[in-house]
C-alpha atoms as a PDB file:
ATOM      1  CA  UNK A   1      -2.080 -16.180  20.157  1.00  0.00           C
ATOM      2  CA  UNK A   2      -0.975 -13.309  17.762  1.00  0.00           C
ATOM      3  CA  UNK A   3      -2.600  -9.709  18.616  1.00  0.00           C
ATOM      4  CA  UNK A   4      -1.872  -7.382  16.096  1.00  0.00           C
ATOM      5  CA  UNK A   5      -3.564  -4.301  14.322  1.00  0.00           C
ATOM      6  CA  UNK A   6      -6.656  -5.095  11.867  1.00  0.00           C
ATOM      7  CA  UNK A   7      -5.206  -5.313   8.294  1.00  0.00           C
ATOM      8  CA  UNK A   8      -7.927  -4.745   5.367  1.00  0.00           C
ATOM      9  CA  UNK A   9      -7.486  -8.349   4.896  1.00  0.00           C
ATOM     10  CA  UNK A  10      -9.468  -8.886   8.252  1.00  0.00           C
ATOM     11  CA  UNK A  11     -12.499  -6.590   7.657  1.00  0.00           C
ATOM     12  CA  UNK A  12     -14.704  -9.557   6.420  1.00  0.00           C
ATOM     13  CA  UNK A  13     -13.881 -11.986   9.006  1.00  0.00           C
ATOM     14  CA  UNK A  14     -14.227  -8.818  11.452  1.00  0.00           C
ATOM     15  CA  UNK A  15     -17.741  -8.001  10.515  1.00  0.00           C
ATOM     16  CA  UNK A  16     -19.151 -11.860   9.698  1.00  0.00           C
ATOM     17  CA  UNK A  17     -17.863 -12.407  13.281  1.00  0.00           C
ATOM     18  CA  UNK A  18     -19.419  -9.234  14.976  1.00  0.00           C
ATOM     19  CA  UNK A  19     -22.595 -10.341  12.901  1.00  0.00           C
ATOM     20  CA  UNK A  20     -22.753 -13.657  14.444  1.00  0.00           C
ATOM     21  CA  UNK A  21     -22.116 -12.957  18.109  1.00  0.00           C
ATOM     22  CA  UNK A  22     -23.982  -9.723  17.906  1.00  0.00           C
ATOM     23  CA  UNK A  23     -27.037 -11.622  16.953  1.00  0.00           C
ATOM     24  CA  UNK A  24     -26.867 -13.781  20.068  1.00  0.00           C
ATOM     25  CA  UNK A  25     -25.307 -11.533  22.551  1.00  0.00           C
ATOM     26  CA  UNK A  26     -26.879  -8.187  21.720  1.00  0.00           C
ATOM     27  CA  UNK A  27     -29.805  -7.304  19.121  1.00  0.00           C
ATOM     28  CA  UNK A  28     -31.424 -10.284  20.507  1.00  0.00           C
ATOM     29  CA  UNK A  29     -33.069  -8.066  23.097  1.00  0.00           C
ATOM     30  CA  UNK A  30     -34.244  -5.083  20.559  1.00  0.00           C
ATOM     31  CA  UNK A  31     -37.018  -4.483  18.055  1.00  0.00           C
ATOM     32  CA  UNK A  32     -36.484  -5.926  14.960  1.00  0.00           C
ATOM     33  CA  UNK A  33     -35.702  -2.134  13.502  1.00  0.00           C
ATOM     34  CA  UNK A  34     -32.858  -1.649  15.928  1.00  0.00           C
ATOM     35  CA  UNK A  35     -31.550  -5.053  15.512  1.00  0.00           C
ATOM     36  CA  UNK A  36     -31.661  -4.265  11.522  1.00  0.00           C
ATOM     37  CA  UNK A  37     -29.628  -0.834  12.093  1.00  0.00           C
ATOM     38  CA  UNK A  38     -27.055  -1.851  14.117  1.00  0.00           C
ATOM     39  CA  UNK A  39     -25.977  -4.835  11.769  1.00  0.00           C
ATOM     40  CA  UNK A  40     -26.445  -2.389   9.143  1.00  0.00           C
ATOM     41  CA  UNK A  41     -24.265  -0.032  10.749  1.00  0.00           C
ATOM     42  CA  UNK A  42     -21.663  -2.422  11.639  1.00  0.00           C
ATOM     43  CA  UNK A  43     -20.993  -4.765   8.665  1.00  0.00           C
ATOM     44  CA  UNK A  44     -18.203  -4.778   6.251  1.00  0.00           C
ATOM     45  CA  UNK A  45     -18.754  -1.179   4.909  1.00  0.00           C
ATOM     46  CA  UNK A  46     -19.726  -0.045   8.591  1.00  0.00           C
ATOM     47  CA  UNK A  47     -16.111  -1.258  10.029  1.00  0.00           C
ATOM     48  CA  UNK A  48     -14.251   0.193   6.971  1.00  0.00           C
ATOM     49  CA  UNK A  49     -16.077   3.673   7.977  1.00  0.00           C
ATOM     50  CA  UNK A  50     -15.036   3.564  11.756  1.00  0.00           C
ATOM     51  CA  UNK A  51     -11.700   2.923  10.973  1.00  0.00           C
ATOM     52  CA  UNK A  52     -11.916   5.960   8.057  1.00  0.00           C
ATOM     53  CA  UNK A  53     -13.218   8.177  11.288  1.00  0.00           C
ATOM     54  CA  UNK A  54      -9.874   6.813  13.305  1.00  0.00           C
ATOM     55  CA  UNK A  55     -10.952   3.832  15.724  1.00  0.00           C
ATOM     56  CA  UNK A  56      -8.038   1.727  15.954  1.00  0.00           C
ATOM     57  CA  UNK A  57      -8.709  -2.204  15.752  1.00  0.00           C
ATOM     58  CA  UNK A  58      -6.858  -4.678  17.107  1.00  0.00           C
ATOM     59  CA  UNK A  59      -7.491  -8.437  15.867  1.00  0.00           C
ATOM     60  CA  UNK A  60      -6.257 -11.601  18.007  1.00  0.00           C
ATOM     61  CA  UNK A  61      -5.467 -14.644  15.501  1.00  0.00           C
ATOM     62  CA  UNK A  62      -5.191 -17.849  17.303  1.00  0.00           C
ATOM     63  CA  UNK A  63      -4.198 -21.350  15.210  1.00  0.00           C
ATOM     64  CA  UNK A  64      -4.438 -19.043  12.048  1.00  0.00           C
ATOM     65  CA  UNK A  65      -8.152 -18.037  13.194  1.00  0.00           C
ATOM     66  CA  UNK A  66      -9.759 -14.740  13.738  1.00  0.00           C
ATOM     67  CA  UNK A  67     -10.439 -15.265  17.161  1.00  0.00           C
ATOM     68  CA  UNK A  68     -11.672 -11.784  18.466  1.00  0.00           C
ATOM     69  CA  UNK A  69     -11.258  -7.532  17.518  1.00  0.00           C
ATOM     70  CA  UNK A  70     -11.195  -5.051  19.854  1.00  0.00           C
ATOM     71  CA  UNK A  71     -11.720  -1.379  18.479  1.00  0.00           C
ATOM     72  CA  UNK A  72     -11.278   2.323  20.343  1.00  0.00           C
ATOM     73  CA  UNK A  73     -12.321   5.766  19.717  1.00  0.00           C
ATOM     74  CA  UNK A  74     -10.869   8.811  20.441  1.00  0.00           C
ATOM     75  CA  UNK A  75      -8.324   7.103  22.397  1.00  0.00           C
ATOM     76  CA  UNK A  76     -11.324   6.383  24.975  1.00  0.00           C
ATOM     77  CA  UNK A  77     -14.006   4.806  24.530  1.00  0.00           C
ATOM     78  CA  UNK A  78     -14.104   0.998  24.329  1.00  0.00           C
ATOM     79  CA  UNK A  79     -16.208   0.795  21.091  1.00  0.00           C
ATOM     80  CA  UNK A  80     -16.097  -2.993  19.855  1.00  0.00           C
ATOM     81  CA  UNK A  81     -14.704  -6.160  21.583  1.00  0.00           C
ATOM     82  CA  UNK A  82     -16.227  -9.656  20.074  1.00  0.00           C
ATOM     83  CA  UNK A  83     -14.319 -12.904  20.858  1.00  0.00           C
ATOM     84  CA  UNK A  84     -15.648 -15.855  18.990  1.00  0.00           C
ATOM     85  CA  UNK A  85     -17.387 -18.287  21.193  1.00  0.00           C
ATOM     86  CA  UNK A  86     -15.039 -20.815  20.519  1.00  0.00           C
ATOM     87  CA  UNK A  87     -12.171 -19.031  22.221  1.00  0.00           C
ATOM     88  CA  UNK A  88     -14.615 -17.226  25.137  1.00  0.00           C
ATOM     89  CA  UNK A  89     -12.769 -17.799  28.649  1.00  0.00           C
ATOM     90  CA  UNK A  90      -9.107 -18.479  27.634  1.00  0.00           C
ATOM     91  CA  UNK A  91      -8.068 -14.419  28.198  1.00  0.00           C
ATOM     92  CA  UNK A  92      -8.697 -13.353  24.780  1.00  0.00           C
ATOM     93  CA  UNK A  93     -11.234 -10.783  25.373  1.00  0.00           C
ATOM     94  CA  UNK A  94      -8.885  -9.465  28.439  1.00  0.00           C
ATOM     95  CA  UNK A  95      -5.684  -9.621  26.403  1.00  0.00           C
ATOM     96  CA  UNK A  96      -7.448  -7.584  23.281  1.00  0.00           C
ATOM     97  CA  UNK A  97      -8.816  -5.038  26.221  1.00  0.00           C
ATOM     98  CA  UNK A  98      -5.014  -4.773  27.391  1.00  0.00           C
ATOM     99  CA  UNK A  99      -3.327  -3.901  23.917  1.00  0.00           C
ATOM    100  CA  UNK A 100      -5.940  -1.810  22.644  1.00  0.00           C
ATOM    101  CA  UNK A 101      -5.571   0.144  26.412  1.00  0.00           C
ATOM    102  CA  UNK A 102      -1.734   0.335  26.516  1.00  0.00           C
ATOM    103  CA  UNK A 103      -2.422   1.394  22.524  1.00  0.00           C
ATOM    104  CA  UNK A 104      -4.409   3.947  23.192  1.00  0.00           C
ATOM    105  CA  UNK A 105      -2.534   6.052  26.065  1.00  0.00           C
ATOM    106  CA  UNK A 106       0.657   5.518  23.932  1.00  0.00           C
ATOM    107  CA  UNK A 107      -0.818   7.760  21.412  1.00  0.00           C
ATOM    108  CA  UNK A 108      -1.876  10.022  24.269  1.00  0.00           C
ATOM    109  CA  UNK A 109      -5.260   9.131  25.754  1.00  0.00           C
ATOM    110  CA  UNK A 110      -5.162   9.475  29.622  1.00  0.00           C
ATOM    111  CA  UNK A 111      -6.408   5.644  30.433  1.00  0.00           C
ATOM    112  CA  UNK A 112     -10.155   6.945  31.373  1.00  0.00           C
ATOM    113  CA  UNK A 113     -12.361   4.957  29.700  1.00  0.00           C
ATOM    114  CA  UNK A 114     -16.020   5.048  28.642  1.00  0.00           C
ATOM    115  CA  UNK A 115     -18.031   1.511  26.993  1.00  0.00           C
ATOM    116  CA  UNK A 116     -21.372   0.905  26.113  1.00  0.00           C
ATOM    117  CA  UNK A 117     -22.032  -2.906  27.675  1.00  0.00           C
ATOM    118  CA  UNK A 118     -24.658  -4.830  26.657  1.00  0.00           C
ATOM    119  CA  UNK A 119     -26.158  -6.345  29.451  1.00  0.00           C
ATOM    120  CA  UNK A 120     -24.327 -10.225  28.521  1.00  0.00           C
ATOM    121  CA  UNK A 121     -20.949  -8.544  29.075  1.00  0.00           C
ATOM    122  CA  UNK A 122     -21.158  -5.788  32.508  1.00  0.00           C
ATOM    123  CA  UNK A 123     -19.272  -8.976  34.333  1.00  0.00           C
ATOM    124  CA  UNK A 124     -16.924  -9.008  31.705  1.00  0.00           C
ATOM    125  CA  UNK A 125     -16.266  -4.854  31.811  1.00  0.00           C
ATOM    126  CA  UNK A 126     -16.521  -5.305  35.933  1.00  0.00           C
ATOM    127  CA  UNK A 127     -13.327  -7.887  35.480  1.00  0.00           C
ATOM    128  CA  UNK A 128     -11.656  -5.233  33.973  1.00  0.00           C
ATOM    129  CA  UNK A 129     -12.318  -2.605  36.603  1.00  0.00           C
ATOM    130  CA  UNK A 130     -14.988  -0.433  34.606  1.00  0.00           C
ATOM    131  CA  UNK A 131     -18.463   0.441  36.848  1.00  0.00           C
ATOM    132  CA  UNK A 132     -21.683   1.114  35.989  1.00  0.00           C
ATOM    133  CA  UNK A 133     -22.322   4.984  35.366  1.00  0.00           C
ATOM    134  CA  UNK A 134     -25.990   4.959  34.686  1.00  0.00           C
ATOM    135  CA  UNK A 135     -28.915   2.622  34.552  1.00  0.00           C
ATOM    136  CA  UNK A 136     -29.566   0.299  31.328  1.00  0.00           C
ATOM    137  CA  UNK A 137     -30.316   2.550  28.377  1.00  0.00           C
ATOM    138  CA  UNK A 138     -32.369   2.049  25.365  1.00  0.00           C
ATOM    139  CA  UNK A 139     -31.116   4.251  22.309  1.00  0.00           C
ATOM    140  CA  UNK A 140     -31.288   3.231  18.310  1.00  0.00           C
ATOM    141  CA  UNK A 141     -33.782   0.376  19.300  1.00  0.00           C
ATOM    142  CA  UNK A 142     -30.400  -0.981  21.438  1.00  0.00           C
ATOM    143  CA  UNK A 143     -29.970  -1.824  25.738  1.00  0.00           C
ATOM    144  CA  UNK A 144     -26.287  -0.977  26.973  1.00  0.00           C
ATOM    145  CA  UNK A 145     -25.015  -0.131  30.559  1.00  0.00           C
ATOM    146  CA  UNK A 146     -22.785   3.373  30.412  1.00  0.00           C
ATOM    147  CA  UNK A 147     -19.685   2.093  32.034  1.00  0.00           C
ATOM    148  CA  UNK A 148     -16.449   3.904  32.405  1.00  0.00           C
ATOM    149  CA  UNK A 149     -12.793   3.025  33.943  1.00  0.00           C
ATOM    150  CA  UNK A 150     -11.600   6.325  35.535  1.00  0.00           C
ATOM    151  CA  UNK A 151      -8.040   7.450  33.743  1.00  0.00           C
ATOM    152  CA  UNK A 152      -4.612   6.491  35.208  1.00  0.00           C
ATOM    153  CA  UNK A 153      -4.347   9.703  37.500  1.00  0.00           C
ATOM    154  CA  UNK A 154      -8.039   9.962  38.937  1.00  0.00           C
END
Protein backbone atom coordinates (compact mmCIF):
# COMPACT_ATOMS: atom_id res chain seq x y z
CA UNK A 1 0.00 0.00 0.00
CA UNK A 2 1.24 3.49 -1.22
CA UNK A 3 -0.19 6.61 0.92
CA UNK A 4 0.65 9.65 -0.61
CA UNK A 5 -0.89 13.24 -1.11
CA UNK A 6 -4.03 13.54 -3.61
CA UNK A 7 -2.61 14.56 -7.05
CA UNK A 8 -5.30 16.28 -9.51
CA UNK A 9 -5.05 13.08 -11.27
CA UNK A 10 -7.05 11.45 -8.29
CA UNK A 11 -9.96 13.95 -7.94
CA UNK A 12 -12.32 11.74 -10.12
CA UNK A 13 -11.61 8.50 -8.61
CA UNK A 14 -11.78 10.58 -5.17
CA UNK A 15 -15.25 11.85 -5.67
CA UNK A 16 -16.87 8.62 -7.80
CA UNK A 17 -15.59 6.75 -4.68
CA UNK A 18 -16.97 9.16 -1.92
CA UNK A 19 -20.21 9.03 -4.18
CA UNK A 20 -20.54 5.39 -3.94
CA UNK A 21 -19.85 4.69 -0.29
CA UNK A 22 -21.54 7.86 0.74
CA UNK A 23 -24.70 6.58 -0.77
CA UNK A 24 -24.63 3.43 1.35
CA UNK A 25 -22.94 4.55 4.44
CA UNK A 26 -24.34 8.04 4.91
CA UNK A 27 -27.23 9.94 2.88
CA UNK A 28 -29.00 6.74 3.13
CA UNK A 29 -30.51 7.95 6.38
CA UNK A 30 -31.54 11.70 5.12
CA UNK A 31 -34.29 13.29 3.07
CA UNK A 32 -33.84 13.05 -0.35
CA UNK A 33 -32.87 17.07 -0.35
CA UNK A 34 -30.00 16.51 2.02
CA UNK A 35 -28.87 13.43 0.37
CA UNK A 36 -28.96 15.61 -3.06
CA UNK A 37 -26.74 18.50 -1.34
CA UNK A 38 -24.22 16.70 0.12
CA UNK A 39 -23.31 14.73 -3.17
CA UNK A 40 -23.66 17.98 -4.72
CA UNK A 41 -21.35 19.48 -2.42
CA UNK A 42 -18.87 16.82 -2.51
CA UNK A 43 -18.34 15.68 -6.15
CA UNK A 44 -15.57 16.41 -8.47
CA UNK A 45 -15.93 20.27 -8.40
CA UNK A 46 -16.83 20.04 -4.54
CA UNK A 47 -13.28 18.22 -3.72
CA UNK A 48 -11.36 20.59 -6.09
CA UNK A 49 -12.99 23.55 -3.85
CA UNK A 50 -11.94 22.03 -0.39
CA UNK A 51 -8.65 21.56 -1.43
CA UNK A 52 -8.72 25.46 -3.04
CA UNK A 53 -9.89 26.41 0.80
CA UNK A 54 -6.61 24.25 2.11
CA UNK A 55 -7.83 20.65 3.31
CA UNK A 56 -5.03 18.47 2.70
CA UNK A 57 -5.91 14.92 1.10
CA UNK A 58 -4.18 12.04 1.43
CA UNK A 59 -5.02 9.02 -1.07
CA UNK A 60 -3.94 5.24 -0.25
CA UNK A 61 -3.32 3.28 -3.71
CA UNK A 62 -3.21 -0.37 -3.19
CA UNK A 63 -2.41 -2.92 -6.43
CA UNK A 64 -2.54 0.39 -8.54
CA UNK A 65 -6.19 1.08 -7.02
CA UNK A 66 -7.62 4.03 -5.29
CA UNK A 67 -8.31 2.33 -2.27
CA UNK A 68 -9.36 5.16 0.23
CA UNK A 69 -8.73 9.44 0.88
CA UNK A 70 -8.52 10.90 3.95
CA UNK A 71 -8.86 14.84 4.01
CA UNK A 72 -8.22 17.59 7.08
CA UNK A 73 -9.08 21.07 7.76
CA UNK A 74 -7.47 23.57 9.51
CA UNK A 75 -5.01 21.15 10.65
CA UNK A 76 -8.04 19.69 12.86
CA UNK A 77 -10.80 18.51 11.94
CA UNK A 78 -11.09 15.04 10.38
CA UNK A 79 -13.22 16.13 7.33
CA UNK A 80 -13.31 13.04 4.81
CA UNK A 81 -12.08 9.40 5.24
CA UNK A 82 -13.79 6.77 2.61
CA UNK A 83 -12.05 3.37 2.12
CA UNK A 84 -13.54 1.36 -0.66
CA UNK A 85 -15.39 -1.62 0.55
CA UNK A 86 -13.18 -3.84 -1.04
CA UNK A 87 -10.22 -2.93 1.12
CA UNK A 88 -12.55 -2.19 4.55
CA UNK A 89 -10.72 -4.08 7.57
CA UNK A 90 -7.11 -4.52 6.30
CA UNK A 91 -5.85 -0.99 8.27
CA UNK A 92 -6.44 1.27 5.48
CA UNK A 93 -8.84 3.56 7.02
CA UNK A 94 -6.41 3.57 10.30
CA UNK A 95 -3.23 4.01 8.28
CA UNK A 96 -4.90 7.12 6.14
CA UNK A 97 -6.12 8.49 9.84
CA UNK A 98 -2.31 8.13 10.94
CA UNK A 99 -0.59 10.13 7.98
CA UNK A 100 -3.10 12.66 7.60
CA UNK A 101 -2.61 13.09 11.81
CA UNK A 102 1.23 13.05 11.89
CA UNK A 103 0.58 15.52 8.57
CA UNK A 104 -1.26 17.74 10.16
CA UNK A 105 0.73 18.57 13.56
CA UNK A 106 3.88 18.70 11.31
CA UNK A 107 2.51 21.77 9.80
CA UNK A 108 1.59 22.89 13.31
CA UNK A 109 -1.83 21.68 14.45
CA UNK A 110 -1.70 20.59 18.17
CA UNK A 111 -3.14 16.79 17.57
CA UNK A 112 -6.81 17.84 19.00
CA UNK A 113 -9.13 16.70 16.77
CA UNK A 114 -12.78 17.34 15.91
CA UNK A 115 -14.98 14.74 13.14
CA UNK A 116 -18.35 14.65 12.17
CA UNK A 117 -19.20 10.57 12.26
CA UNK A 118 -21.93 9.27 10.68
CA UNK A 119 -23.49 6.92 12.77
CA UNK A 120 -21.87 3.56 10.46
CA UNK A 121 -18.41 4.76 11.50
CA UNK A 122 -18.46 6.09 15.71
CA UNK A 123 -16.73 2.38 16.21
CA UNK A 124 -14.40 3.19 13.70
CA UNK A 125 -13.53 6.99 15.28
CA UNK A 126 -13.79 5.08 18.97
CA UNK A 127 -10.74 2.69 17.54
CA UNK A 128 -8.93 5.63 17.06
CA UNK A 129 -9.45 7.16 20.47
CA UNK A 130 -12.01 10.03 19.46
CA UNK A 131 -15.42 10.19 21.94
CA UNK A 132 -18.61 11.28 21.46
CA UNK A 133 -19.05 15.14 22.29
CA UNK A 134 -22.71 15.54 21.73
CA UNK A 135 -25.76 13.55 20.83
CA UNK A 136 -26.54 12.58 17.00
CA UNK A 137 -27.19 15.78 15.08
CA UNK A 138 -29.28 16.51 12.14
CA UNK A 139 -27.92 19.60 10.06
CA UNK A 140 -28.16 20.11 5.97
CA UNK A 141 -30.80 17.21 5.91
CA UNK A 142 -27.48 15.02 7.34
CA UNK A 143 -27.08 12.65 11.03
CA UNK A 144 -23.35 12.82 12.41
CA UNK A 145 -22.02 12.25 16.02
CA UNK A 146 -19.61 15.46 17.10
CA UNK A 147 -16.58 13.53 18.08
CA UNK A 148 -13.25 14.93 19.01
CA UNK A 149 -9.64 13.38 20.04
CA UNK A 150 -8.27 15.82 22.69
CA UNK A 151 -4.66 17.35 21.35
CA UNK A 152 -1.28 15.77 22.29
CA UNK A 153 -0.84 17.91 25.58
CA UNK A 154 -4.51 17.81 27.10
Amino acid sequence: MEIRPLVAADIPGVAALLRELAREYIVHESPREGAVTFLAENDEVGVRGFLARGHVYHVAVVEGELAGFVAVRDRSHLFHLFVGKRWHRRGIARRLWEVAREAAIAAGGDGGFTVNSSNYAVPVYEAFGFVRVGPTQFAKGLYYNPMRLPALDD
